[in-house]
C-alpha atoms as a PDB file:
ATOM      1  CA  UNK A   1       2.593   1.316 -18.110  1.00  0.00           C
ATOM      2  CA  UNK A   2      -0.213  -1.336 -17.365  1.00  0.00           C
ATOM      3  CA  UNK A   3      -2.324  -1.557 -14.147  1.00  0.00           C
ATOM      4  CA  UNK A   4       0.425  -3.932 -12.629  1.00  0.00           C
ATOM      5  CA  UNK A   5       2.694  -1.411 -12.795  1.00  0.00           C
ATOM      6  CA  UNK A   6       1.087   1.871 -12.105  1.00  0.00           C
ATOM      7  CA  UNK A   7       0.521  -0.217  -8.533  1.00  0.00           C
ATOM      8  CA  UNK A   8       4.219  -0.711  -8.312  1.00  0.00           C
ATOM      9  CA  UNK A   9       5.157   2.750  -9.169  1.00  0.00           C
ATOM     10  CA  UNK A  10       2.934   4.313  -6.684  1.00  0.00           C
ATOM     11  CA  UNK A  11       3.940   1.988  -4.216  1.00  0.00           C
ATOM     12  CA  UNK A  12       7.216   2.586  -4.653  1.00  0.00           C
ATOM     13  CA  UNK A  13       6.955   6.044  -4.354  1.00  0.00           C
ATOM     14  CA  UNK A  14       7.424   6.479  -0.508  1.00  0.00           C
ATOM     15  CA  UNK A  15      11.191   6.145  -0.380  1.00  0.00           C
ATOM     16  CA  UNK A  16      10.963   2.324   0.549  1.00  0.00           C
ATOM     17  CA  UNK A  17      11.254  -0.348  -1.338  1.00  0.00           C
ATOM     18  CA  UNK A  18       7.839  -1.811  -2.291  1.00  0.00           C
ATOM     19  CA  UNK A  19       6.878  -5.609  -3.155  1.00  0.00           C
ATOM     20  CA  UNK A  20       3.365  -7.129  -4.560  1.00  0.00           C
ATOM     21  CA  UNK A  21       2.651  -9.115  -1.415  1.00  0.00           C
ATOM     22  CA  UNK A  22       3.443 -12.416  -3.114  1.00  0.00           C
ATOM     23  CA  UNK A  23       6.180 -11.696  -4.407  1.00  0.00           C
ATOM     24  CA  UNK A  24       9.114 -10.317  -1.072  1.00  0.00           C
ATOM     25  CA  UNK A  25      12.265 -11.834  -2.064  1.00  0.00           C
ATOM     26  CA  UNK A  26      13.569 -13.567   0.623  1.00  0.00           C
ATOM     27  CA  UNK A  27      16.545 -11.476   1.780  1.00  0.00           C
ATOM     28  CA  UNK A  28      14.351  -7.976   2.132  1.00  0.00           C
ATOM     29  CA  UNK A  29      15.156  -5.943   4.501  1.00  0.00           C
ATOM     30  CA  UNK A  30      12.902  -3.924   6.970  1.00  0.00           C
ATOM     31  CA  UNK A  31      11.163  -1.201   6.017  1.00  0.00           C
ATOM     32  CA  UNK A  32       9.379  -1.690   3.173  1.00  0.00           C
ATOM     33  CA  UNK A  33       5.667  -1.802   2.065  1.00  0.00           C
ATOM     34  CA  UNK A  34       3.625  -5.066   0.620  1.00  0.00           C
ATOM     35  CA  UNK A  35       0.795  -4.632  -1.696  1.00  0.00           C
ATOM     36  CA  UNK A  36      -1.980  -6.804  -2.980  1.00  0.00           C
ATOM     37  CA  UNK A  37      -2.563  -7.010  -6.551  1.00  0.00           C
ATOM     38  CA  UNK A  38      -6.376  -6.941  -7.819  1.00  0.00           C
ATOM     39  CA  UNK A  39      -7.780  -5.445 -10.898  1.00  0.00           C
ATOM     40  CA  UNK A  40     -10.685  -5.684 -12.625  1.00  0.00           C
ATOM     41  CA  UNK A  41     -12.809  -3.636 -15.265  1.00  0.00           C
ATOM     42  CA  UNK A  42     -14.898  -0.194 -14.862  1.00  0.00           C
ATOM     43  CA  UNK A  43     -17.356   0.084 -12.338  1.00  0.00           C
ATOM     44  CA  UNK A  44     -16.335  -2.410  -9.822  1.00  0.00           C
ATOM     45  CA  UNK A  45     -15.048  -1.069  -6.652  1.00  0.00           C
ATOM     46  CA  UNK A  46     -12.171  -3.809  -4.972  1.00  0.00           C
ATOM     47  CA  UNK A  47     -11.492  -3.908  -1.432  1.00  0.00           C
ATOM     48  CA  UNK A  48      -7.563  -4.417  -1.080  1.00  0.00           C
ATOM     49  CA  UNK A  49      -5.342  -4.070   1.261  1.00  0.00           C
ATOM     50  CA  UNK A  50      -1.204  -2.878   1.721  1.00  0.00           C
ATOM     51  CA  UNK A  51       1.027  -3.081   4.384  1.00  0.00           C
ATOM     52  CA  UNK A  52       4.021  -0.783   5.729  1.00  0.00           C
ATOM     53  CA  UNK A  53       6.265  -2.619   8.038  1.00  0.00           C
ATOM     54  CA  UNK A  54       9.244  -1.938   9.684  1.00  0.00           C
ATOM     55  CA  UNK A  55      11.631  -3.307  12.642  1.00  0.00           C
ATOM     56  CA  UNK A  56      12.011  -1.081  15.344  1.00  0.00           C
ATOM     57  CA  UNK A  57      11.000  -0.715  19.219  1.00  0.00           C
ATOM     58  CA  UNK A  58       9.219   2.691  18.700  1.00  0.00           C
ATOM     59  CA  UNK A  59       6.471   3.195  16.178  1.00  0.00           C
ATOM     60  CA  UNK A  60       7.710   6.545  15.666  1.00  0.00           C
ATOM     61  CA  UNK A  61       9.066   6.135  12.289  1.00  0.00           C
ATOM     62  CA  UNK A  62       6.407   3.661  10.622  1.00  0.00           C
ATOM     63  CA  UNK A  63       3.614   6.324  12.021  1.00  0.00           C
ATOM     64  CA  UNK A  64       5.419   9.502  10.592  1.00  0.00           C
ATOM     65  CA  UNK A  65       5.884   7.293   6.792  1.00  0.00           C
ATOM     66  CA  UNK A  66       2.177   6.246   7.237  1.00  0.00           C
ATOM     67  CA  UNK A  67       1.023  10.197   7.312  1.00  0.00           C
ATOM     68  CA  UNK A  68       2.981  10.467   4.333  1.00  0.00           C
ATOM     69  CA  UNK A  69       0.732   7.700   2.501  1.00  0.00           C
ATOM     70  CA  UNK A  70      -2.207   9.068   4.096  1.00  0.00           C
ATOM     71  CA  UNK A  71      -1.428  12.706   2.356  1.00  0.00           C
ATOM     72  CA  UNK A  72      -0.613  10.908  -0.812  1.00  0.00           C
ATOM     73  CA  UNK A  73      -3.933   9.683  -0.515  1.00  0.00           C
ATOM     74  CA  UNK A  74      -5.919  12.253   0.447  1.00  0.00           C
ATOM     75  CA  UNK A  75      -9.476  12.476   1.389  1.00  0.00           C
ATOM     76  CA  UNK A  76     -10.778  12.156  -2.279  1.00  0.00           C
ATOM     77  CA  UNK A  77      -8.498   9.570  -3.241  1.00  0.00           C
ATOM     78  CA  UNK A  78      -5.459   9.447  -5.746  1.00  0.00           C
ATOM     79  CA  UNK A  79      -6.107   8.746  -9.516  1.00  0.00           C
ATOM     80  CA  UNK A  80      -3.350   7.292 -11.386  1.00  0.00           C
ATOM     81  CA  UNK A  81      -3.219   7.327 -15.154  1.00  0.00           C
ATOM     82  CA  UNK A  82      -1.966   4.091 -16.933  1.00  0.00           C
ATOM     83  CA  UNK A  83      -2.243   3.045 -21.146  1.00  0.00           C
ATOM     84  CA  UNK A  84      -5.705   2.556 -21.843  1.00  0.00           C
ATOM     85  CA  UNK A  85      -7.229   3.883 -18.732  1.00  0.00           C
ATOM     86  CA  UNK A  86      -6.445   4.933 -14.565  1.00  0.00           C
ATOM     87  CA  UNK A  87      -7.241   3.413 -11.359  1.00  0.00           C
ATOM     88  CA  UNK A  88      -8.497   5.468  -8.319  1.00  0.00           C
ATOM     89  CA  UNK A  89      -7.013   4.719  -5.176  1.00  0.00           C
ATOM     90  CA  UNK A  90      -9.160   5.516  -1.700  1.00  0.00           C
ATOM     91  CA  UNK A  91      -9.475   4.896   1.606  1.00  0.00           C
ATOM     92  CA  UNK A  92     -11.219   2.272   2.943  1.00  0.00           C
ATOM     93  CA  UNK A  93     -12.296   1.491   6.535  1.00  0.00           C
ATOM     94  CA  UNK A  94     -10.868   0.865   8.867  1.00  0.00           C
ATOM     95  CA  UNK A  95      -8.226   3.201   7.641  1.00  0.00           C
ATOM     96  CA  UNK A  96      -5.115   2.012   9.164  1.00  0.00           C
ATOM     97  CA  UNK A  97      -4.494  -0.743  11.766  1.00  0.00           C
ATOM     98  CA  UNK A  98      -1.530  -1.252  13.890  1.00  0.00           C
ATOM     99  CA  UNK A  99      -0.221  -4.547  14.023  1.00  0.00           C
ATOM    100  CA  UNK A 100       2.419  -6.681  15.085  1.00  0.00           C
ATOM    101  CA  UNK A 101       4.604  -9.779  15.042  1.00  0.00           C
ATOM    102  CA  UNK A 102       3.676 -13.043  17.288  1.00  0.00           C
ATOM    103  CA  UNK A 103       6.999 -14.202  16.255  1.00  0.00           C
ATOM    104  CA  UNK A 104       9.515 -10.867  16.550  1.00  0.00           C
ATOM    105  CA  UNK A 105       8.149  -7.881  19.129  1.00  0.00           C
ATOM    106  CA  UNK A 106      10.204  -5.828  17.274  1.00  0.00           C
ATOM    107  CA  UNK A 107       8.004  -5.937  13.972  1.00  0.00           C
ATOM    108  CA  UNK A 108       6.110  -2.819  13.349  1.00  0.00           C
ATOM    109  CA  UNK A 109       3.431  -3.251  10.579  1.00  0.00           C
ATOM    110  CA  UNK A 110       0.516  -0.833  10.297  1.00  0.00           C
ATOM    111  CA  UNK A 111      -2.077  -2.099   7.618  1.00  0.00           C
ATOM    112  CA  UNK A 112      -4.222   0.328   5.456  1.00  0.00           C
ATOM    113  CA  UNK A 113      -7.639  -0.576   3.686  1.00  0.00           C
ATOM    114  CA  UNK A 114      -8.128   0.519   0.574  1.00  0.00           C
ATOM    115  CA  UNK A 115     -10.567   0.550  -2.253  1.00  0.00           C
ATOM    116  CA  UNK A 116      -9.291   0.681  -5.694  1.00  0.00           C
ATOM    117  CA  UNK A 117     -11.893   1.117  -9.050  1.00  0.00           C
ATOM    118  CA  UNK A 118     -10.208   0.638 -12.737  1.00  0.00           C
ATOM    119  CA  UNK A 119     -11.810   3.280 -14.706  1.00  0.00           C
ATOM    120  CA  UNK A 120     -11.083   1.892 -18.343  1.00  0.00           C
END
């Protein structure tokens, strides 16, 4: 597995589908989670982003799947092995931000910060 998809595979790992935020195929369907894609060599720390969204009128169900990405997580971080090296995934700040739609007030979307090193 390369970087590209050691992202996708821990993305998709939450029982959702998961999409590199330039890439959601037009017919998706609420939830899933969006992801950027940035890499880079050892010793630079990246600020990057993902986002869970989901279509509902409670946020209920987007807050109880963002705890489980927050576990996943951790307070250390998560280090994922890939050929040739691993990236470790931590939280950034703010954390987590709730958001919304201007276009559809039933759009959920809570957006996490994240800092991601390559250590290759």
């Amino acid at each position: 597995m390369d970087k590209q998809q050691t992202l996708q595979t821990f993305w998709s790992g939450f029982g959702i589908p998961a999409y590199d935020e330039t890439s959601v195929p037009d017919d998706a369907k609420l939830p899933y989670v969006t992801y950027e894609v940035l890499t880079d060599n050892f010793g630079n720390m990246l600020s990057c982003s993902a986002s869970l969204w989901y279509r509902s009128t409670s946020w209920a169900g987007i807050t109880e799947k963002s705890y489980e990405i927050d576990s996943r997580i951790g307070r250390g971080g998560v280090i994922l092995n890939y050929e040739g090296g691993a990236v470790w995934i931590s939280k950034g700040s703010p954390w987590q931000m709730r958001m919304g739609d201007p276009d559809d007030d039933m759009v959920r979307r809570i957006l996490f910060n994240l800092n991601v090193e390559y250590l290759d």
